[in-house]
Protein backbone atom coordinates (compact mmCIF):
# COMPACT_ATOMS: atom_id res chain seq x y z
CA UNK A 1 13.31 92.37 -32.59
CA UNK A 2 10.47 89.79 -34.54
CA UNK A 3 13.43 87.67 -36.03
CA UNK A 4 13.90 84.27 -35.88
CA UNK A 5 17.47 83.75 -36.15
CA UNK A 6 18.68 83.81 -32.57
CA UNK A 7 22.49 85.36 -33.53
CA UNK A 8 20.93 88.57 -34.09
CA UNK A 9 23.30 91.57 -33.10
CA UNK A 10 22.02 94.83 -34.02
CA UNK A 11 24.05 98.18 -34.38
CA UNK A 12 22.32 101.30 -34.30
CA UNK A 13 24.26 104.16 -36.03
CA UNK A 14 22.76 107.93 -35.14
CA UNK A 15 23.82 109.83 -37.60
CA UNK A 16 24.62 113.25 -36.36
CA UNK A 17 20.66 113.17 -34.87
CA UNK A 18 19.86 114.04 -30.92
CA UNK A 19 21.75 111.10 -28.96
CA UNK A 20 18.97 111.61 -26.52
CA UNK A 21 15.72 110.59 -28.73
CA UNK A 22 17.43 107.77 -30.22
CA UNK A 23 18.45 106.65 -26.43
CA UNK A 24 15.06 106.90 -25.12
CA UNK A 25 13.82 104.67 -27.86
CA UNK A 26 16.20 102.11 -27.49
CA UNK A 27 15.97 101.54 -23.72
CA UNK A 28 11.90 101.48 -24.25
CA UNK A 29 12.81 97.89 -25.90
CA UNK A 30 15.98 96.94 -24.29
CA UNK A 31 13.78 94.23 -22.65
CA UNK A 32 13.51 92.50 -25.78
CA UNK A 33 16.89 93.51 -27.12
CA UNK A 34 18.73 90.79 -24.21
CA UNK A 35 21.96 92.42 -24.65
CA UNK A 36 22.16 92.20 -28.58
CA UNK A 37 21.68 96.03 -29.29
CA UNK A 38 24.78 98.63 -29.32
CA UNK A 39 24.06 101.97 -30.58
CA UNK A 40 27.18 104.46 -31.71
CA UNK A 41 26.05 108.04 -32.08
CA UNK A 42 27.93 110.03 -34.57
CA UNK A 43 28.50 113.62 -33.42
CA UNK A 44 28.28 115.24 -36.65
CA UNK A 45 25.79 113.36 -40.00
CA UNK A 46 28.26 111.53 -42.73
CA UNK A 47 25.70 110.05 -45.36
CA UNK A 48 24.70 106.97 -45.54
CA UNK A 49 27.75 105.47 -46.60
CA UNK A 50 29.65 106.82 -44.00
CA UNK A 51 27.16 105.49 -41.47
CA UNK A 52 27.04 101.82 -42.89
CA UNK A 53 30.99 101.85 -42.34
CA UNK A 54 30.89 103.14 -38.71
CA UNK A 55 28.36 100.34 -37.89
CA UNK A 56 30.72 97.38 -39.76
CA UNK A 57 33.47 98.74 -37.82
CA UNK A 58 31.66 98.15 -34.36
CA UNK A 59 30.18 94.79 -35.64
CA UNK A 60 31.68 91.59 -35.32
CA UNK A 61 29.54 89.27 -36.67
CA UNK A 62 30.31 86.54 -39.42
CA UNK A 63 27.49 88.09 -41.49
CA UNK A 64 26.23 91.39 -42.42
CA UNK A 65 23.28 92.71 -43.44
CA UNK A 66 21.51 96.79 -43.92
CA UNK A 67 18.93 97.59 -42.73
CA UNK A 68 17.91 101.51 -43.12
CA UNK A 69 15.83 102.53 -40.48
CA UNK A 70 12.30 103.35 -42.87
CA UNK A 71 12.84 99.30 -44.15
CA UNK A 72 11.61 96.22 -43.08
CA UNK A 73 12.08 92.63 -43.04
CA UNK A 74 9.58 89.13 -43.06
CA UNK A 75 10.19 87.81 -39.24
CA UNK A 76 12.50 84.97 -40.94
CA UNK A 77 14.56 86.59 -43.46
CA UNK A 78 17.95 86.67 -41.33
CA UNK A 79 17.52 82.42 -40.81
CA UNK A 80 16.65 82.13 -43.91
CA UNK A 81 19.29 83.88 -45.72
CA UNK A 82 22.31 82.91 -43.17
CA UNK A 83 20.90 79.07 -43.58
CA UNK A 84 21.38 79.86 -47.17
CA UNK A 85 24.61 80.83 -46.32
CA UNK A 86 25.99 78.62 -43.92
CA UNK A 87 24.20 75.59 -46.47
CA UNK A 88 26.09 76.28 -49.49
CA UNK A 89 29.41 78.52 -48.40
CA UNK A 90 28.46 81.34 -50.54
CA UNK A 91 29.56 85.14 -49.45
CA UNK A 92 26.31 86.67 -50.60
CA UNK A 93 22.55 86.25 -51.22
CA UNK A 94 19.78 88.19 -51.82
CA UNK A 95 15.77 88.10 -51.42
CA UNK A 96 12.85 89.25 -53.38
CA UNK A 97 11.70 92.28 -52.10
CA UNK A 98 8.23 93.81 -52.00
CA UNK A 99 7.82 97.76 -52.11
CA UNK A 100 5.62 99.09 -50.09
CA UNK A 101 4.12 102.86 -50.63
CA UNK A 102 2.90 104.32 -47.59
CA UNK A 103 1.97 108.18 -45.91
CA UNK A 104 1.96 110.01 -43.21
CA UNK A 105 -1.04 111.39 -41.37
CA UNK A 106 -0.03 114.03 -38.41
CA UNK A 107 2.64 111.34 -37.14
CA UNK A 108 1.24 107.77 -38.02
CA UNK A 109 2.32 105.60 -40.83
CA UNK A 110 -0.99 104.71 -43.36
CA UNK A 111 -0.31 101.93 -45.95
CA UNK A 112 -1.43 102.76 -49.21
CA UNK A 113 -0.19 99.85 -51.68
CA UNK A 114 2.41 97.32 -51.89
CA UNK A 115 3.82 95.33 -55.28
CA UNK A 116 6.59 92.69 -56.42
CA UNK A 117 9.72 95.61 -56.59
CA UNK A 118 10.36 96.07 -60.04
CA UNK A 119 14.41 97.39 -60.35
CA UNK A 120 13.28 98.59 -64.10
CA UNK A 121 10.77 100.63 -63.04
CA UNK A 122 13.02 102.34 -60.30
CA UNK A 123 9.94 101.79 -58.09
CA UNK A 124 8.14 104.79 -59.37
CA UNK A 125 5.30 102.65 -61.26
CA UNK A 126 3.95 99.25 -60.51
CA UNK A 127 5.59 96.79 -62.27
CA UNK A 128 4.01 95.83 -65.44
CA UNK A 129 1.05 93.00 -65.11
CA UNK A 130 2.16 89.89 -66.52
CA UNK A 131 5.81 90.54 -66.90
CA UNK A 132 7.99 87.97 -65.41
CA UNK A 133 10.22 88.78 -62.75
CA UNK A 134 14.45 88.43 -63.00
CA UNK A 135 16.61 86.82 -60.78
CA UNK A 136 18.46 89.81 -59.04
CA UNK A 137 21.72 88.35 -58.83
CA UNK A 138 22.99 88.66 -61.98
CA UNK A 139 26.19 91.38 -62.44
CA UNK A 140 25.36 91.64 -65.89
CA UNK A 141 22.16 93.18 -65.49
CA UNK A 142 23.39 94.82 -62.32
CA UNK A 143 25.37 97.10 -64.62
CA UNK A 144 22.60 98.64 -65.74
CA UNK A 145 21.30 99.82 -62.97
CA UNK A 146 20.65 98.61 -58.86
CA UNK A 147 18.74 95.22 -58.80
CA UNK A 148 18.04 95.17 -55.23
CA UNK A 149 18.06 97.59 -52.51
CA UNK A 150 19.91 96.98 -49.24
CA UNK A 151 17.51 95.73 -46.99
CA UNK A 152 17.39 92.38 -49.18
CA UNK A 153 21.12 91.48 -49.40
CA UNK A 154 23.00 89.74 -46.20
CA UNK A 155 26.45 88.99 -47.19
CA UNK A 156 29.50 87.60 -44.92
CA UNK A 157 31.55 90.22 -43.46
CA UNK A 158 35.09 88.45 -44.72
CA UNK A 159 34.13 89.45 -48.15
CA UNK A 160 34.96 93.14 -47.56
CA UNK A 161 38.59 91.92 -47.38
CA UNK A 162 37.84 91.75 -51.16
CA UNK A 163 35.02 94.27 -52.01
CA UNK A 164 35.98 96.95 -49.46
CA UNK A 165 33.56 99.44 -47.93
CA UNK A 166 31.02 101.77 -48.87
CA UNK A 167 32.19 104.45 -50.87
CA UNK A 168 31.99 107.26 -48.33
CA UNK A 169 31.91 110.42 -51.19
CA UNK A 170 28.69 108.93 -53.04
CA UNK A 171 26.10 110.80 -51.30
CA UNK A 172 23.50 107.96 -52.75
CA UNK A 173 23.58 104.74 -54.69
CA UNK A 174 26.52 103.90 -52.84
CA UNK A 175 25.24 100.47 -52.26
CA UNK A 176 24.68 100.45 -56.33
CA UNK A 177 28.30 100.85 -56.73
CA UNK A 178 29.55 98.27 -53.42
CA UNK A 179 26.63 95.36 -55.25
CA UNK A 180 28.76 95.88 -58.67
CA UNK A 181 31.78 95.21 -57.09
CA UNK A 182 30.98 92.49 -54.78
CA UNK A 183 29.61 90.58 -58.20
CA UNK A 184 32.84 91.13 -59.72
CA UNK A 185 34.58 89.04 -57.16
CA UNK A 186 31.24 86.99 -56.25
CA UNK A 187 28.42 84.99 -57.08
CA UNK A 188 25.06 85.92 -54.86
CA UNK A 189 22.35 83.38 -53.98
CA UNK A 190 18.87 83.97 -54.34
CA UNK A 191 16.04 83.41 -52.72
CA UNK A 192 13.06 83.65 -54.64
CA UNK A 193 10.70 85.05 -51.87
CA UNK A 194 9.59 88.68 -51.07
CA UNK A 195 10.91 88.46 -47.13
CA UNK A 196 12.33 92.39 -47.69
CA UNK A 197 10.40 95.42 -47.57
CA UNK A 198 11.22 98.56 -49.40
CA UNK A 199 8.96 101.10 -47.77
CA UNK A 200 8.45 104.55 -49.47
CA UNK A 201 6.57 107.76 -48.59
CA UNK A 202 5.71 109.51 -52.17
CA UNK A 203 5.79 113.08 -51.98
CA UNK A 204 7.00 113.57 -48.94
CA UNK A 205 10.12 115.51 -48.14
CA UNK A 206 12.43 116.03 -45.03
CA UNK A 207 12.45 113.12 -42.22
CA UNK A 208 8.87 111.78 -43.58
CA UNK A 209 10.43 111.50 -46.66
CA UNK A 210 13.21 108.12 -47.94
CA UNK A 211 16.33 108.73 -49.50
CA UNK A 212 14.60 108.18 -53.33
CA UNK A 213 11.54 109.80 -52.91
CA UNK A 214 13.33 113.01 -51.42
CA UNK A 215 16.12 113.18 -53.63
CA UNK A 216 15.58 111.92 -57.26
CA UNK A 217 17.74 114.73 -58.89
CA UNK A 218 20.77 113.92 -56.70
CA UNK A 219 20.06 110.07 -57.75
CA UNK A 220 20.30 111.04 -61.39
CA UNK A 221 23.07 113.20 -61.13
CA UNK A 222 25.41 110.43 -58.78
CA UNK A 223 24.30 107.61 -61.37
CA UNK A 224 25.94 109.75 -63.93
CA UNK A 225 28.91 110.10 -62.23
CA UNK A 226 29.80 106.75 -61.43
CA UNK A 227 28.73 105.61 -65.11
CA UNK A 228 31.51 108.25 -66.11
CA UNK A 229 33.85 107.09 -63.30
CA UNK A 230 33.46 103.72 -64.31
CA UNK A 231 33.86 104.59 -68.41
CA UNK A 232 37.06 106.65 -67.62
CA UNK A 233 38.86 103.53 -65.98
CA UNK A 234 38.06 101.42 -69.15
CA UNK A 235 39.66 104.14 -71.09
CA UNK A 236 42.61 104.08 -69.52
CA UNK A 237 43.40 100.89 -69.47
CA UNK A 238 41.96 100.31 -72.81
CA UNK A 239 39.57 97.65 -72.43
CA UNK A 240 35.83 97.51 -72.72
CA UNK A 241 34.67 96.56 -69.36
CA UNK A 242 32.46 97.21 -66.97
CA UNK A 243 32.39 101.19 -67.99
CA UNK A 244 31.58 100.53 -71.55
CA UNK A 245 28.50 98.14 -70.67
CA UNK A 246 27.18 99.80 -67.57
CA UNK A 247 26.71 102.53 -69.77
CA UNK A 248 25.55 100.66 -72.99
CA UNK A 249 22.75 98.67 -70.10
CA UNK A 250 21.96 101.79 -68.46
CA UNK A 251 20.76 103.57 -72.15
CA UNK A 252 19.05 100.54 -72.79
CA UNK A 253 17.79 100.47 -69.54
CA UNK A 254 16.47 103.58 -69.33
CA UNK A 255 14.76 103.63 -72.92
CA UNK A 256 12.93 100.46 -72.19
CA UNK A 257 11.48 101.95 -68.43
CA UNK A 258 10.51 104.92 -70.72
CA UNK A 259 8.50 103.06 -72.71
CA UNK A 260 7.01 101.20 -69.76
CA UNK A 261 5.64 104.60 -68.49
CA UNK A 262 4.59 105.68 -71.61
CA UNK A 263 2.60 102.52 -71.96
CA UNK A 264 1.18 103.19 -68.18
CA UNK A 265 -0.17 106.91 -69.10
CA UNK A 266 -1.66 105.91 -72.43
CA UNK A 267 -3.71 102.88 -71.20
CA UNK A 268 -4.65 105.60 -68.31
CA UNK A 269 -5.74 108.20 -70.58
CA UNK A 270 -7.69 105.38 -73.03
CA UNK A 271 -9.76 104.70 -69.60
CA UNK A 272 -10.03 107.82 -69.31
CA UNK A 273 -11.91 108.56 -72.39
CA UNK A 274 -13.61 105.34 -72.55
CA UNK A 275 -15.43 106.42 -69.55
CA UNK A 276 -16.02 109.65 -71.27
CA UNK A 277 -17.82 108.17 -74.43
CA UNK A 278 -19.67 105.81 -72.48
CA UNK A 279 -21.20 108.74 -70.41
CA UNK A 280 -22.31 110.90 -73.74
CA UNK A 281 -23.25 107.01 -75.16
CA UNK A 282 -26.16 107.28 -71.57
CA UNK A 283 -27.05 110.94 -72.12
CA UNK A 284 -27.61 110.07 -75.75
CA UNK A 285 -29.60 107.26 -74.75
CA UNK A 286 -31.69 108.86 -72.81
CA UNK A 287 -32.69 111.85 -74.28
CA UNK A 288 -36.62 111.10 -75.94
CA UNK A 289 -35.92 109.54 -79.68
CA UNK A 290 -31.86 108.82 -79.49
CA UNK A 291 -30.89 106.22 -81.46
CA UNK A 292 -27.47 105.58 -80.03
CA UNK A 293 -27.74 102.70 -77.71
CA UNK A 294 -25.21 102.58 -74.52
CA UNK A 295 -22.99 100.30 -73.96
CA UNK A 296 -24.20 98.62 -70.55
CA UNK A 297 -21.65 99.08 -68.03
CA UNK A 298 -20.98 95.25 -67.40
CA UNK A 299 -20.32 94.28 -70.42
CA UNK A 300 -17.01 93.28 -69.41
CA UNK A 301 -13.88 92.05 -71.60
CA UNK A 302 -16.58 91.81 -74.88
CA UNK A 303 -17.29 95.28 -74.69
CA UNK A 304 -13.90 96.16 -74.03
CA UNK A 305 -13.09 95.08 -77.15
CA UNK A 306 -14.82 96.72 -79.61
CA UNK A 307 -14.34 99.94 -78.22
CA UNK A 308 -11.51 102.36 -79.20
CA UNK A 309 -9.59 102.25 -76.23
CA UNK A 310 -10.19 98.53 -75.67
CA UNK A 311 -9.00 97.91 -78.80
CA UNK A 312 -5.64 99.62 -78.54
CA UNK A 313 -5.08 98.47 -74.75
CA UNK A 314 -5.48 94.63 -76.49
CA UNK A 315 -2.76 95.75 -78.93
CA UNK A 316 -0.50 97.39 -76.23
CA UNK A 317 -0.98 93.81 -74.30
CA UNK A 318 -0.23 91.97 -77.54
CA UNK A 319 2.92 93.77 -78.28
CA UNK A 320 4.07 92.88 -75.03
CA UNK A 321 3.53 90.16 -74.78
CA UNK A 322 4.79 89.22 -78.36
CA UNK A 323 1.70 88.73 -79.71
CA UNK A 324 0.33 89.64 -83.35
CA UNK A 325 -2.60 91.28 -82.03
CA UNK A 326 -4.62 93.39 -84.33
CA UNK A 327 -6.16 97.15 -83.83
């Protein structure tokens, strides 16, 4: 309701939910809706993918965009990205997104964090300080895995002509599989600014919970099978396509966001104990006639640095950074 762009048109798909609840909510802001708001109830729930596809069919907008009903968007991000659009003639582009971790406390939302969304680390960590962010956009790296989830990504409607729809048997990362296939026939835009919002509730399961955070196995288990689905067509035809490198990324992919968490719990656990030495380092201190000295507790990067764990956190950062950093 907060956008900018004045050709807004929205299309509220109830997915097998009470009609009623969703009705009440939507005539609460049909003031500020002026006629742009059409709601289709689904008698029976079809996934997500099913959903999107009963909403295009309604629509008939010149653009499309998703937006799942626990995301969010900057006020401008529809004029920006159809002035993108309409500017250059593309058929797709796509924002940077920040994810936002939030909870729920007996009903209301609390914020708890949010962080540039980092596609390696499948938004489970923070992405890693210093790192530069890619462009999203690209299809090779979109083989190995989503770049983007669908609350950044407005694309023009004609191009399902081309793409198709959502894959209505993928119970999730349906949009996964519809962004690898719109690359194959298209080039995205992007727009480097965070105007999307990826909101997730860590922990939580049933309706306070988001489609990742509830259902991590199922993710696993679906990314499998489209890496196989996708392998098995190459095989056939006898190629190496996209089967043979979404599978080849997605390894490599998933080693290096291994080693990212490793790195995480280490430099954790090397807090951990610095804090641990420093506390004997005061009892020692202060018991009558110790000789160990402590190390005073603002001694900053210095100190740091010549202790254990400072040391090998400076060598983590070295490494990656690609830096010849010493233990």
């Amino acid at each position: 309701m907060q956008q900018t762009y004045p050709g807004l048109r929205q299309v509220i798909v109830n997915d097998g939910g009470d009609p009623a609840t969703v009705d009440t909510v939507v005539e609460a802001r049909r003031h500020e809706a002026h006629g742009r708001v059409e709601v289709v109830h689904l008698a029976t729930s079809v996934g997500m993918e099913g959903a999107t596809n009963a909403g295009l069919r309604v629509g008939d907008t010149p653009f499309v965009a998703v937006l799942d009903d626990d995301d969010s968007w900057h006020p401008s991000f529809l004029e920006r990205t159809v002035g993108a659009l309409e500017a250059s003639g593309a058929m797709g582009v796509v924002t940077d997104t920040r994810a936002v971790y939030e909870d729920t406390d007996y009903g209301d939302i609390r914020f708890l964090e949010s962080f540039d969304f980092d596609p390696l680390a499948d938004v489970r960590t923070a992405a890693e300080p210093g790192r530069p962010s890619r462009a999203p956009n690209s299809l090779f790296r979109m083989l190995s895995g989503n770049q983007f989830p669908p609350c950044a990504f407005v694309y023009r409607r004609a191009a399902l002509d081309e793409v198709g729809m959502y894959d209505e048997g993928l119970p999730v990362l349906g949009d996964w599989d519809f962004n690898i296939r719109f690359l194959l026939r298209y080039e995205i835009l992007h727009i480097a600014e965070p105007l999307a919002y990826y909101h997730h509730r860590i922990g939580r399961a049933g309706r306070d919970g988001n489609s990742v955070s509830r259902a991590e196995d199922l993710h696993d288990r679906v990314r499998s099978q489209l890496l196989d689905r996708y392998l098995r067509r190459d095989l056939e035809q006898g190629v190496v396509g996209v089967g043979v490198l979404a599978n080849l990324l997605h390894q490599l992919r998933s080693e290096r966001a291994e080693d990212v968490a490793a790195r995480h719990q280490l430099m954790a656990r090397l807090d951990s104990m610095d804090q641990a030495i420093d506390a004997l380092s005061r009892a020692a201190g202060a018991a009558p006639g110790a000789a160990v000295a402590a190390t005073p507790p603002d001694a900053g990067v210095e100190a740091d640095g010549r202790s254990i764990g400072g040391r090998v956190r400076n060598r983590l950062r070295g490494v990656a950074s690609g830096g010849g950093q010493s233990a």
